[in-house]
PDB file of N, CA and C in Angstrom:
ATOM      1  N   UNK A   1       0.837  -1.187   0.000  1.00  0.00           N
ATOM      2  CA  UNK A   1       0.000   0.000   0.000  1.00  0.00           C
ATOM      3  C   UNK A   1       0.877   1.244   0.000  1.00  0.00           C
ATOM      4  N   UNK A   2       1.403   1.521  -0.771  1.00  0.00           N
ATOM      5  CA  UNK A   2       2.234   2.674  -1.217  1.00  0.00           C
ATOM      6  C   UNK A   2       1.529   4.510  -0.789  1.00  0.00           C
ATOM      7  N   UNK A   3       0.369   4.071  -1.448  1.00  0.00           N
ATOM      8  CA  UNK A   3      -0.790   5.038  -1.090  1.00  0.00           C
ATOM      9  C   UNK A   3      -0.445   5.984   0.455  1.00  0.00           C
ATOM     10  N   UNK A   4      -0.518   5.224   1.343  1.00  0.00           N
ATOM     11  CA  UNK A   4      -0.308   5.143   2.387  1.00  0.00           C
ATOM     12  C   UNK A   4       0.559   5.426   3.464  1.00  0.00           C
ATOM     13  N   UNK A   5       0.607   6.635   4.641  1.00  0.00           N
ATOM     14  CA  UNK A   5       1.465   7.063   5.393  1.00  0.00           C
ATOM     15  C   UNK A   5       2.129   5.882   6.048  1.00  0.00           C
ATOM     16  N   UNK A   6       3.321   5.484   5.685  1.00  0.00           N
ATOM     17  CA  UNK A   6       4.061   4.388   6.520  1.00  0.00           C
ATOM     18  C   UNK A   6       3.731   4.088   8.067  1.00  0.00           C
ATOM     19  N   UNK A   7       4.462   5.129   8.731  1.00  0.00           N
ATOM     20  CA  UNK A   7       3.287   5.211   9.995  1.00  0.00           C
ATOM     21  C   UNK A   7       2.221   4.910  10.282  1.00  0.00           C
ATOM     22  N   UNK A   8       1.226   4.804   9.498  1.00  0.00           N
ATOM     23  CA  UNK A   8      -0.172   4.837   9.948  1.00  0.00           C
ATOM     24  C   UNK A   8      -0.253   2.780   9.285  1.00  0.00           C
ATOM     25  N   UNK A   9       0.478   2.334   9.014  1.00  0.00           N
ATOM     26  CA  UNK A   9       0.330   0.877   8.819  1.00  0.00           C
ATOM     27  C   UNK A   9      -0.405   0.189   9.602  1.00  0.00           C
ATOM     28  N   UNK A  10      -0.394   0.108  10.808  1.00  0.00           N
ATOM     29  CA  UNK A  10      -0.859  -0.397  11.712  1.00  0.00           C
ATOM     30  C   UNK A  10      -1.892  -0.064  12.031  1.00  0.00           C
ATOM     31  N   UNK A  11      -2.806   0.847  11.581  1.00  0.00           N
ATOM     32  CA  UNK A  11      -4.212   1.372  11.840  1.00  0.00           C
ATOM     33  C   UNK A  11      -5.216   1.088  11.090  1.00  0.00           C
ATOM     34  N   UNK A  12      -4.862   0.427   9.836  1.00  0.00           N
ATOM     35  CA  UNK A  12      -6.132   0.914   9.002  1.00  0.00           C
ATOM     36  C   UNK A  12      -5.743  -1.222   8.011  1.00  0.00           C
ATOM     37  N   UNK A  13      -6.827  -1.075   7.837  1.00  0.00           N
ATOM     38  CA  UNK A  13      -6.885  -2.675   6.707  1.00  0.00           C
ATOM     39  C   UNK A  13      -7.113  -2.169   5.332  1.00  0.00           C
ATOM     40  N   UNK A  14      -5.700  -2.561   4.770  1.00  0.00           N
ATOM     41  CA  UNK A  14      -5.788  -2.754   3.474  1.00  0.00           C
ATOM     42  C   UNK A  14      -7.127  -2.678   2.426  1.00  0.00           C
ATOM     43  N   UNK A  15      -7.624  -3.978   3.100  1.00  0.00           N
ATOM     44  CA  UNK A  15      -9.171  -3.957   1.821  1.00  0.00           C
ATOM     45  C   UNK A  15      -9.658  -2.585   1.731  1.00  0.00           C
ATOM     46  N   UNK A  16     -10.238  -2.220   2.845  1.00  0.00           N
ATOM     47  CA  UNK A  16     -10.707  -0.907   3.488  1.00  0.00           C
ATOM     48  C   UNK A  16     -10.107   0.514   2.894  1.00  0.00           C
ATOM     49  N   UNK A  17      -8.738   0.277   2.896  1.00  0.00           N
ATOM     50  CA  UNK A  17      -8.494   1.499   1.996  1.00  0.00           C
ATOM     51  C   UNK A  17      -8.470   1.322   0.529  1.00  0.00           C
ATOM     52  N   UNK A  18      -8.124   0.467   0.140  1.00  0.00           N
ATOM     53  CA  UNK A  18      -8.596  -0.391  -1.654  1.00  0.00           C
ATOM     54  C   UNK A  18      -9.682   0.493  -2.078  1.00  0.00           C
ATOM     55  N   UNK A  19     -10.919   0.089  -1.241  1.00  0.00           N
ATOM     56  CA  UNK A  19     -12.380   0.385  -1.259  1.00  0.00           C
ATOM     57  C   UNK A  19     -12.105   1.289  -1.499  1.00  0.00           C
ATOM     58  N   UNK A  20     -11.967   2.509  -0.481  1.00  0.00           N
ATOM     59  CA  UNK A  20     -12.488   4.026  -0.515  1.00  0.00           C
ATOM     60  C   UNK A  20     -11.743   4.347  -1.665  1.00  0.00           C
ATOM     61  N   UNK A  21     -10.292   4.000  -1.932  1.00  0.00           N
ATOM     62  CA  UNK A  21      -9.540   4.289  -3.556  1.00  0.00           C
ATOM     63  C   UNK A  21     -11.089   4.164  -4.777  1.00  0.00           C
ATOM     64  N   UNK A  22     -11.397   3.138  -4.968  1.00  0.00           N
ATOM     65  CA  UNK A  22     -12.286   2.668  -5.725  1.00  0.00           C
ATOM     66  C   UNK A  22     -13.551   3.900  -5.681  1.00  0.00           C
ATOM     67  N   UNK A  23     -14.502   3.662  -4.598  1.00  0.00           N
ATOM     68  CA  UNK A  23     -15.409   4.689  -4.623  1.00  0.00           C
ATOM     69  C   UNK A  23     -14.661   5.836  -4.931  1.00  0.00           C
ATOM     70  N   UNK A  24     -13.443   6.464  -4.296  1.00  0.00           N
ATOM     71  CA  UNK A  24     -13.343   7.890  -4.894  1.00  0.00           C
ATOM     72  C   UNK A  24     -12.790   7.730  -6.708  1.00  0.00           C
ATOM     73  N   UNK A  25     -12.324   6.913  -7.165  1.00  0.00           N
ATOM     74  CA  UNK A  25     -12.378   6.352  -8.168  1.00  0.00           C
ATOM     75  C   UNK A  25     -13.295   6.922  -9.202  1.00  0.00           C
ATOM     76  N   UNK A  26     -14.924   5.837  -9.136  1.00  0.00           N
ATOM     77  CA  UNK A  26     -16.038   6.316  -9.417  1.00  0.00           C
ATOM     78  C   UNK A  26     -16.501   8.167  -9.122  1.00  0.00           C
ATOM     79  N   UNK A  27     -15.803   8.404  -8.457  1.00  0.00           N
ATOM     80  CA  UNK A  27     -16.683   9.774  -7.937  1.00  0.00           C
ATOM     81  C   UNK A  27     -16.187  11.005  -8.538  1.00  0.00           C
ATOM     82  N   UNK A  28     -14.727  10.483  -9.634  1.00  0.00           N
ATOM     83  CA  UNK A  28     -14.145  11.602 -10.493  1.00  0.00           C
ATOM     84  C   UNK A  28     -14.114  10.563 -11.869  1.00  0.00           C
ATOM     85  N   UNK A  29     -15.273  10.252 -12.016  1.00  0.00           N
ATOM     86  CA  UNK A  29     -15.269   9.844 -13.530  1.00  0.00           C
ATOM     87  C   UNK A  29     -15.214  10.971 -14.438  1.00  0.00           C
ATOM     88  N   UNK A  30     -15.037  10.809 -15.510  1.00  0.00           N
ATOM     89  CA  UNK A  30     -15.523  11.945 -16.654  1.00  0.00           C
ATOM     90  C   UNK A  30     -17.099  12.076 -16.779  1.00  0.00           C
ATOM     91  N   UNK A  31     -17.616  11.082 -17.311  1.00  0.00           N
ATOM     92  CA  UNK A  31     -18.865  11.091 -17.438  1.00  0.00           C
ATOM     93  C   UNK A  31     -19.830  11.292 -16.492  1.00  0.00           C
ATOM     94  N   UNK A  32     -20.504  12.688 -16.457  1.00  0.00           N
ATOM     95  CA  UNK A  32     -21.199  12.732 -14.494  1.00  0.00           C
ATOM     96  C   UNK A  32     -22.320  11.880 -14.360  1.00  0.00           C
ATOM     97  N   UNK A  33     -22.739  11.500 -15.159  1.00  0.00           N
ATOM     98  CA  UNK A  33     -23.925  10.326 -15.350  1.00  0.00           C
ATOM     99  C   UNK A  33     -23.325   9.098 -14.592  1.00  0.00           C
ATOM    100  N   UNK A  34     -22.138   8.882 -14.642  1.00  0.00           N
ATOM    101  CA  UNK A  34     -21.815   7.776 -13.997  1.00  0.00           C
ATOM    102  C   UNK A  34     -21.191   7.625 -12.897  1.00  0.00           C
ATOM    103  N   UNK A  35     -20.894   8.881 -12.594  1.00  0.00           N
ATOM    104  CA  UNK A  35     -20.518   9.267 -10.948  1.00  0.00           C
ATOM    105  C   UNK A  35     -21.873   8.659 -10.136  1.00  0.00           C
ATOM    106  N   UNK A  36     -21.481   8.014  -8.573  1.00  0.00           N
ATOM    107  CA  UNK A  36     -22.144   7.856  -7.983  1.00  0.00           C
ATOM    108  C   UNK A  36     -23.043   8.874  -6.919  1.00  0.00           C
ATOM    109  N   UNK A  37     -23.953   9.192  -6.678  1.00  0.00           N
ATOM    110  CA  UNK A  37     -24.677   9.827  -5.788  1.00  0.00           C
ATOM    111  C   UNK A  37     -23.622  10.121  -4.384  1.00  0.00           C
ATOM    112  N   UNK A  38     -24.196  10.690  -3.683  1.00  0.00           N
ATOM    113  CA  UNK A  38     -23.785  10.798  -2.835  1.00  0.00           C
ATOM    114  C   UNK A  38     -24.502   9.455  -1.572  1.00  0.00           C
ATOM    115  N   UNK A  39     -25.740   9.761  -1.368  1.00  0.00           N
ATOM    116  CA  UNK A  39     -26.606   8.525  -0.723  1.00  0.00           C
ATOM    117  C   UNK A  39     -25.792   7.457  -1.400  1.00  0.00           C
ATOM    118  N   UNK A  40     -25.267   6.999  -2.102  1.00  0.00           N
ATOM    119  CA  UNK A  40     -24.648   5.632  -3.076  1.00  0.00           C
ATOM    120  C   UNK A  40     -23.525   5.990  -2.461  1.00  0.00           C
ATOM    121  N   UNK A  41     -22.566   7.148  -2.170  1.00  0.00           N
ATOM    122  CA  UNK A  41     -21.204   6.578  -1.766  1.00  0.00           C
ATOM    123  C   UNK A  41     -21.221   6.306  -0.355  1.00  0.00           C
ATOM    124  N   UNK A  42     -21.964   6.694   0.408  1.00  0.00           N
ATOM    125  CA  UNK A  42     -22.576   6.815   1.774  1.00  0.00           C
ATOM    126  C   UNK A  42     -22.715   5.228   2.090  1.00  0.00           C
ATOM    127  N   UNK A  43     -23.944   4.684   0.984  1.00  0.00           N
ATOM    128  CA  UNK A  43     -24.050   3.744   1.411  1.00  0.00           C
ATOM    129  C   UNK A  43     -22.907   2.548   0.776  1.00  0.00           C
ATOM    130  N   UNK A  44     -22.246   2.383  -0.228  1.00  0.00           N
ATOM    131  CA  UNK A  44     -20.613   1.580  -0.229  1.00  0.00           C
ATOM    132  C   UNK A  44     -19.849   2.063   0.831  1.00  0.00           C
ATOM    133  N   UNK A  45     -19.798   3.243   0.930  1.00  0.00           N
ATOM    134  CA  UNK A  45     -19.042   2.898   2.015  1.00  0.00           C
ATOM    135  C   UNK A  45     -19.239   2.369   3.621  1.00  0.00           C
ATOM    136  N   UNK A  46     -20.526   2.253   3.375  1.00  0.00           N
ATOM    137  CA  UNK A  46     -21.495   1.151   4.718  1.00  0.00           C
ATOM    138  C   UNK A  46     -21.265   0.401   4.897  1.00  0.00           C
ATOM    139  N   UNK A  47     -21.069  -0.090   3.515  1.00  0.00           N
ATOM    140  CA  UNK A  47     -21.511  -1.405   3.774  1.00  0.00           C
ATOM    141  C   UNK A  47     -20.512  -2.318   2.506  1.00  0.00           C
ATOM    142  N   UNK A  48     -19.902  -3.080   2.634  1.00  0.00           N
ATOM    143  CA  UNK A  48     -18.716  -4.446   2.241  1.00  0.00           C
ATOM    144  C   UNK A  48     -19.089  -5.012   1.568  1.00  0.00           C
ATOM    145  N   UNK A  49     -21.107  -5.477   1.629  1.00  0.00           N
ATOM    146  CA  UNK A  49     -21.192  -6.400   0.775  1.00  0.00           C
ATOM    147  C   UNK A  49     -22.065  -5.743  -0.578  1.00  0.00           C
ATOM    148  N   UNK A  50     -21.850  -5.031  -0.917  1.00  0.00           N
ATOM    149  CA  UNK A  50     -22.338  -3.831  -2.494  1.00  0.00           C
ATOM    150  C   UNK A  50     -20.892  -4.392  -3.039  1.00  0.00           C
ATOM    151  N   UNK A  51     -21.265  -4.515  -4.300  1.00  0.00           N
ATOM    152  CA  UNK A  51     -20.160  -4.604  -5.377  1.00  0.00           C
ATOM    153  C   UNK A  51     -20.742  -3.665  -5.724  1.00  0.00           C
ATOM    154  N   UNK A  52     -18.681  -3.016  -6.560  1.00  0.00           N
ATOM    155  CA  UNK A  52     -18.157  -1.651  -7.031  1.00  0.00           C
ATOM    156  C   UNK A  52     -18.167  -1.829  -8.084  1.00  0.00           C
ATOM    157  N   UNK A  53     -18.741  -1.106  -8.892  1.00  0.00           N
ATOM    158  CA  UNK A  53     -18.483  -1.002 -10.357  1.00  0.00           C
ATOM    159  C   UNK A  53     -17.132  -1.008 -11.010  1.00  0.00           C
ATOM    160  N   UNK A  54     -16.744  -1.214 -11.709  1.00  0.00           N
ATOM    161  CA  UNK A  54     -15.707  -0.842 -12.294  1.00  0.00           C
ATOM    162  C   UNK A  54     -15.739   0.482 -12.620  1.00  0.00           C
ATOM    163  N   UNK A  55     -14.141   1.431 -12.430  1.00  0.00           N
ATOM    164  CA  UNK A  55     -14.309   3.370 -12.873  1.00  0.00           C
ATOM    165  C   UNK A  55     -14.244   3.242 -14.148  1.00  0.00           C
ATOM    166  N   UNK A  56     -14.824   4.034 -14.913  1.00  0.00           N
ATOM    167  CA  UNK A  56     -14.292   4.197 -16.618  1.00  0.00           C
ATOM    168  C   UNK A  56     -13.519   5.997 -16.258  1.00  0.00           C
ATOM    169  N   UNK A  57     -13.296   6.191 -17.563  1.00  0.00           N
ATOM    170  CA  UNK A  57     -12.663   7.526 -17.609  1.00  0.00           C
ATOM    171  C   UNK A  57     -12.448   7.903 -16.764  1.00  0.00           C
ATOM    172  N   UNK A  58     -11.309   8.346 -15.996  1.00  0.00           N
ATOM    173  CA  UNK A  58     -11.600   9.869 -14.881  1.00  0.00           C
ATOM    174  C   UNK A  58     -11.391  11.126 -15.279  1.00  0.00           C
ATOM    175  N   UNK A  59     -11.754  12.118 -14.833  1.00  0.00           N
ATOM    176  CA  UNK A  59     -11.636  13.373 -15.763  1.00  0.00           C
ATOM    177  C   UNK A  59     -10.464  14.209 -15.598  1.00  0.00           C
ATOM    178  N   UNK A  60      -9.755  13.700 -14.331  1.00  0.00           N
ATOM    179  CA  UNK A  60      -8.723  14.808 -14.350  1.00  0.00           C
ATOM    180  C   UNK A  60      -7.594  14.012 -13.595  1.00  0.00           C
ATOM    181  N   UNK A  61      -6.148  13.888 -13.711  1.00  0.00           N
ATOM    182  CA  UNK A  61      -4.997  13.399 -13.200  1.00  0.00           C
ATOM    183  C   UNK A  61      -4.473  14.386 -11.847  1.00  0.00           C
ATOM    184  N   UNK A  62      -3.772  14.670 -11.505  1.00  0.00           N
ATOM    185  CA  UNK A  62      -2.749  15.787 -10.690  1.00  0.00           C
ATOM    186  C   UNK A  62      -1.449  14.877 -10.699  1.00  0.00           C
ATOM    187  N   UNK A  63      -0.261  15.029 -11.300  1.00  0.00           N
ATOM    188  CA  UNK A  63       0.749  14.601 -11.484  1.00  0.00           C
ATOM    189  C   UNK A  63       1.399  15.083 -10.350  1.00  0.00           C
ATOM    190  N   UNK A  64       3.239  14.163 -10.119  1.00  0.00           N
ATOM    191  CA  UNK A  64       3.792  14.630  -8.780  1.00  0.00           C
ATOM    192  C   UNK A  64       4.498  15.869  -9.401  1.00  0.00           C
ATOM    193  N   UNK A  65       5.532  16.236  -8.437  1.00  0.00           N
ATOM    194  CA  UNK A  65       6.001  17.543  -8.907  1.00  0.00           C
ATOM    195  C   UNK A  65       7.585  16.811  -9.587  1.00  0.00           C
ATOM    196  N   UNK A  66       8.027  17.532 -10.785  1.00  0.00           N
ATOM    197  CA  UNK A  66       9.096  16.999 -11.415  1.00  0.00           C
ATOM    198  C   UNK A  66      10.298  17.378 -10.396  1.00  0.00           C
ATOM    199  N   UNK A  67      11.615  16.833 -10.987  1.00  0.00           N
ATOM    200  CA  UNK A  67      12.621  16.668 -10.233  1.00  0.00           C
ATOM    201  C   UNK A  67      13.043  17.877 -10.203  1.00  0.00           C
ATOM    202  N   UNK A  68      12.505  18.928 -11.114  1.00  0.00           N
ATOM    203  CA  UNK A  68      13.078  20.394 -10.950  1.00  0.00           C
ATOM    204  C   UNK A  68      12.946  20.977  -9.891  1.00  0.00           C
ATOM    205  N   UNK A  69      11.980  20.541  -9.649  1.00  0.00           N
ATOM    206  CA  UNK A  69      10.650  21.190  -8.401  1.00  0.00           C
ATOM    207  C   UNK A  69       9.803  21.818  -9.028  1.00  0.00           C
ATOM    208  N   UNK A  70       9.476  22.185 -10.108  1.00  0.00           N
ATOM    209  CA  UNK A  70       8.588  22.609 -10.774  1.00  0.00           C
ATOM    210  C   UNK A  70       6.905  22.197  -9.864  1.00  0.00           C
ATOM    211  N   UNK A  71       5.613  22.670  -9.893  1.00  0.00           N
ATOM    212  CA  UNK A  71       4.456  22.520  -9.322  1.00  0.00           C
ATOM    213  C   UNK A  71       3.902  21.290  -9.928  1.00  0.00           C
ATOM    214  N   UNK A  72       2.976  20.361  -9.880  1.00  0.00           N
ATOM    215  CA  UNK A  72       2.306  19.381 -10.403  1.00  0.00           C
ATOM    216  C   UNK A  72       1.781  20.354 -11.086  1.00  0.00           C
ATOM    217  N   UNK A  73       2.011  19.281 -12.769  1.00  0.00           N
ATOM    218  CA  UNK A  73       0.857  19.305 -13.649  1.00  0.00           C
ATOM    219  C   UNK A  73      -0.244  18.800 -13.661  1.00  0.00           C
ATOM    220  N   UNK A  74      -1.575  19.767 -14.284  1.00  0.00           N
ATOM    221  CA  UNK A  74      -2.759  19.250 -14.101  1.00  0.00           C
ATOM    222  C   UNK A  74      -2.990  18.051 -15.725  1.00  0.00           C
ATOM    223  N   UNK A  75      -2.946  17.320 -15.633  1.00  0.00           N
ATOM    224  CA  UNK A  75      -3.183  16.568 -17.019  1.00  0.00           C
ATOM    225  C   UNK A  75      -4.464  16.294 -17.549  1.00  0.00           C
ATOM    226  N   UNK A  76      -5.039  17.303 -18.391  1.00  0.00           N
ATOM    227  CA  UNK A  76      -6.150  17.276 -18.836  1.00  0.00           C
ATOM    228  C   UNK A  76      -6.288  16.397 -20.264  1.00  0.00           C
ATOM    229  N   UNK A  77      -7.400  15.594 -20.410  1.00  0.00           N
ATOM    230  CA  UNK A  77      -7.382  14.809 -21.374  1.00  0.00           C
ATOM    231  C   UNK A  77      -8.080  15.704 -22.770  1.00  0.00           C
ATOM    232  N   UNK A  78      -7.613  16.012 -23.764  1.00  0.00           N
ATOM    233  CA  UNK A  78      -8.615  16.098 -25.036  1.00  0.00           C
ATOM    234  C   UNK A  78      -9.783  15.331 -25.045  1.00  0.00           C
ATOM    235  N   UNK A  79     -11.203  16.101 -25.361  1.00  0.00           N
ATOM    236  CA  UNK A  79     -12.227  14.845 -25.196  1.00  0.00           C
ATOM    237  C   UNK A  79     -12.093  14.768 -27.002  1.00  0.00           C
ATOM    238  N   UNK A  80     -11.705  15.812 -27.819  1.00  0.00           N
ATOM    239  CA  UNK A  80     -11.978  15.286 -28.979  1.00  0.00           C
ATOM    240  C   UNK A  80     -10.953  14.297 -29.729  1.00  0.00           C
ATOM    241  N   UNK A  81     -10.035  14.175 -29.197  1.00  0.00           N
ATOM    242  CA  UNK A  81      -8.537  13.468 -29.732  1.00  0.00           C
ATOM    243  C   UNK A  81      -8.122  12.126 -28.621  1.00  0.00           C
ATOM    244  N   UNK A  82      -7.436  11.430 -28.523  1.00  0.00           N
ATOM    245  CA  UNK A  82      -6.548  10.741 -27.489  1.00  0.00           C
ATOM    246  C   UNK A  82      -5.432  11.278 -27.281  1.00  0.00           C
ATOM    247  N   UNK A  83      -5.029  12.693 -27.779  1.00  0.00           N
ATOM    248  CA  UNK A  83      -4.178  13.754 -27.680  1.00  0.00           C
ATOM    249  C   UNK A  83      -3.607  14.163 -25.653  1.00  0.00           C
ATOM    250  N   UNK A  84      -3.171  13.926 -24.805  1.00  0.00           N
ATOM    251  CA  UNK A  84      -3.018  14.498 -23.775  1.00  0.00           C
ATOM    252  C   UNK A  84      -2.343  15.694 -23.727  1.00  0.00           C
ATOM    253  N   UNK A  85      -2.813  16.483 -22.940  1.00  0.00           N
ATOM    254  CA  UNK A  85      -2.161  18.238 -23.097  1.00  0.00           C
ATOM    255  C   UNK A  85      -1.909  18.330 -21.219  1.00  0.00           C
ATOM    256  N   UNK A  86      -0.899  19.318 -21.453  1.00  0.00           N
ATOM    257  CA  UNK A  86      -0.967  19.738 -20.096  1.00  0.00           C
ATOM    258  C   UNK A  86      -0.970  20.899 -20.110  1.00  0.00           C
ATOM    259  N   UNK A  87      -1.229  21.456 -18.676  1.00  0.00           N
ATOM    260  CA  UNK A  87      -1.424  23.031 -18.193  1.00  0.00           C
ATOM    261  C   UNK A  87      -0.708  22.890 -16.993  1.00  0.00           C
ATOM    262  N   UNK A  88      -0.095  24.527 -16.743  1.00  0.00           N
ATOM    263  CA  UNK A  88       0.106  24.334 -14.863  1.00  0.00           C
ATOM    264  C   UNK A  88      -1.123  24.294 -13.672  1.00  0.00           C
ATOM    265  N   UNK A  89      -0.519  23.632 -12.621  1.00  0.00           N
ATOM    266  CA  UNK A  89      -1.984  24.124 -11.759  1.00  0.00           C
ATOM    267  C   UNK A  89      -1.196  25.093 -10.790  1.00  0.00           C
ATOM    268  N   UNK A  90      -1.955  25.059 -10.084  1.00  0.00           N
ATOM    269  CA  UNK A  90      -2.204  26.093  -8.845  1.00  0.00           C
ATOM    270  C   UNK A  90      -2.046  25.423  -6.984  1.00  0.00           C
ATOM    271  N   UNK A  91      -1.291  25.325  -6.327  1.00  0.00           N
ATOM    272  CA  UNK A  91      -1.352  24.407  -4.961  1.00  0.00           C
ATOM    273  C   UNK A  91      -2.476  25.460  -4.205  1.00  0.00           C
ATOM    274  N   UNK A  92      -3.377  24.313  -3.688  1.00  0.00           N
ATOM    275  CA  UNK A  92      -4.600  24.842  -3.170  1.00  0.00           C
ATOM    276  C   UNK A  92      -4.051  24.793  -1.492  1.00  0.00           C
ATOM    277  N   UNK A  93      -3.894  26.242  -1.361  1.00  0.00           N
ATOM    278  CA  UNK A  93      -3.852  26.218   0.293  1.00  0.00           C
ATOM    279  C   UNK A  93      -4.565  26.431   1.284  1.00  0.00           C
ATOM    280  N   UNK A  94      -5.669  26.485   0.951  1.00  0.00           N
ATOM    281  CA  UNK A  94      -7.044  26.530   1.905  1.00  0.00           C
ATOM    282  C   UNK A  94      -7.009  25.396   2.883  1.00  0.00           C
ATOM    283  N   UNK A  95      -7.478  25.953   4.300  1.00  0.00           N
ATOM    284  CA  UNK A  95      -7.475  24.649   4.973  1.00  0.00           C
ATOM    285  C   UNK A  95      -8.857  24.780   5.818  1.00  0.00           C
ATOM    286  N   UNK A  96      -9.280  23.786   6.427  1.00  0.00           N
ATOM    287  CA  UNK A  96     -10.636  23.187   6.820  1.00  0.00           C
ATOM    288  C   UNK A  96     -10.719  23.012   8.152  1.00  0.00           C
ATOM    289  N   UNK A  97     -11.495  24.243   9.056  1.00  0.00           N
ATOM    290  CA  UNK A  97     -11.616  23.933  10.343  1.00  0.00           C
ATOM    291  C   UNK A  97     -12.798  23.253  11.109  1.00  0.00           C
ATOM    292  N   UNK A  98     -12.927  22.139  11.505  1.00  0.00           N
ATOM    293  CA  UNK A  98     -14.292  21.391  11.660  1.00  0.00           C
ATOM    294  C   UNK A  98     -14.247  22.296  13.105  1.00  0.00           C
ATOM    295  N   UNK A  99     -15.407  22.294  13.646  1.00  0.00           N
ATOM    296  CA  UNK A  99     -16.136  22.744  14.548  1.00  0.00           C
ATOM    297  C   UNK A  99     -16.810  21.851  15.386  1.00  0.00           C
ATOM    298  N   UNK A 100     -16.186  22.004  16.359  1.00  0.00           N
ATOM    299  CA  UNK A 100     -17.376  20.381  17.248  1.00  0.00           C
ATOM    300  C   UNK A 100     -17.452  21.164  18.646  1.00  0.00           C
ATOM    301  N   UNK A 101     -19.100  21.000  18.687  1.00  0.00           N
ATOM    302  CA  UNK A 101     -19.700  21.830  20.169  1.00  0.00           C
ATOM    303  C   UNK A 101     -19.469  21.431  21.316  1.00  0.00           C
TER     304      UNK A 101
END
């Protein structure tokens, strides 16, 4: 599981993170018709015994950053060609304060 903070080995089961790979998988398809609901990822991720679709397309990559140090490229696919193009992105530094009463 490469994916995966070395450290945190010991916390979490394999299958389990497979899964959520998979559903988030499905949940950046290209096609939004075939993205799953939200109630649908809610409930895979409930529950073990739902079989996962297979993902088709996803719509967007984020590459690592090159050896220059250069920023990750965003790798956007041509929908009219099998042509791949790239653009630069942008590092999103917004961060997320949950609130608990």
């Amino acid at each position: 599981m490469e994916l995966m903070d070395s450290t945190l080995r010991d916390s979490y089961m394999s299958n389990e993170v497979l899964r959520c790979i998979h559903i988030g998988l499905l949940c950046v398809q290209e096609n939004r018709d075939a993205r799953p609901t939200m109630a649908r990822v809610a409930l895979m991720l409930s529950s073990c015994s739902i079989s996962l679709p297979s993902p088709q397309k996803i719509a967007f990559f984020f590459g690592t950053a090159t050896a220059t140090g250069h920023p990750p490229e965003l790798l956007v696919v041509d929908k009219t060609t099998t042509t791949n193009t790239s653009s630069s992105a942008t590092v999103n530094e917004v961060s997320i304060t949950d609130l608990f009463p």
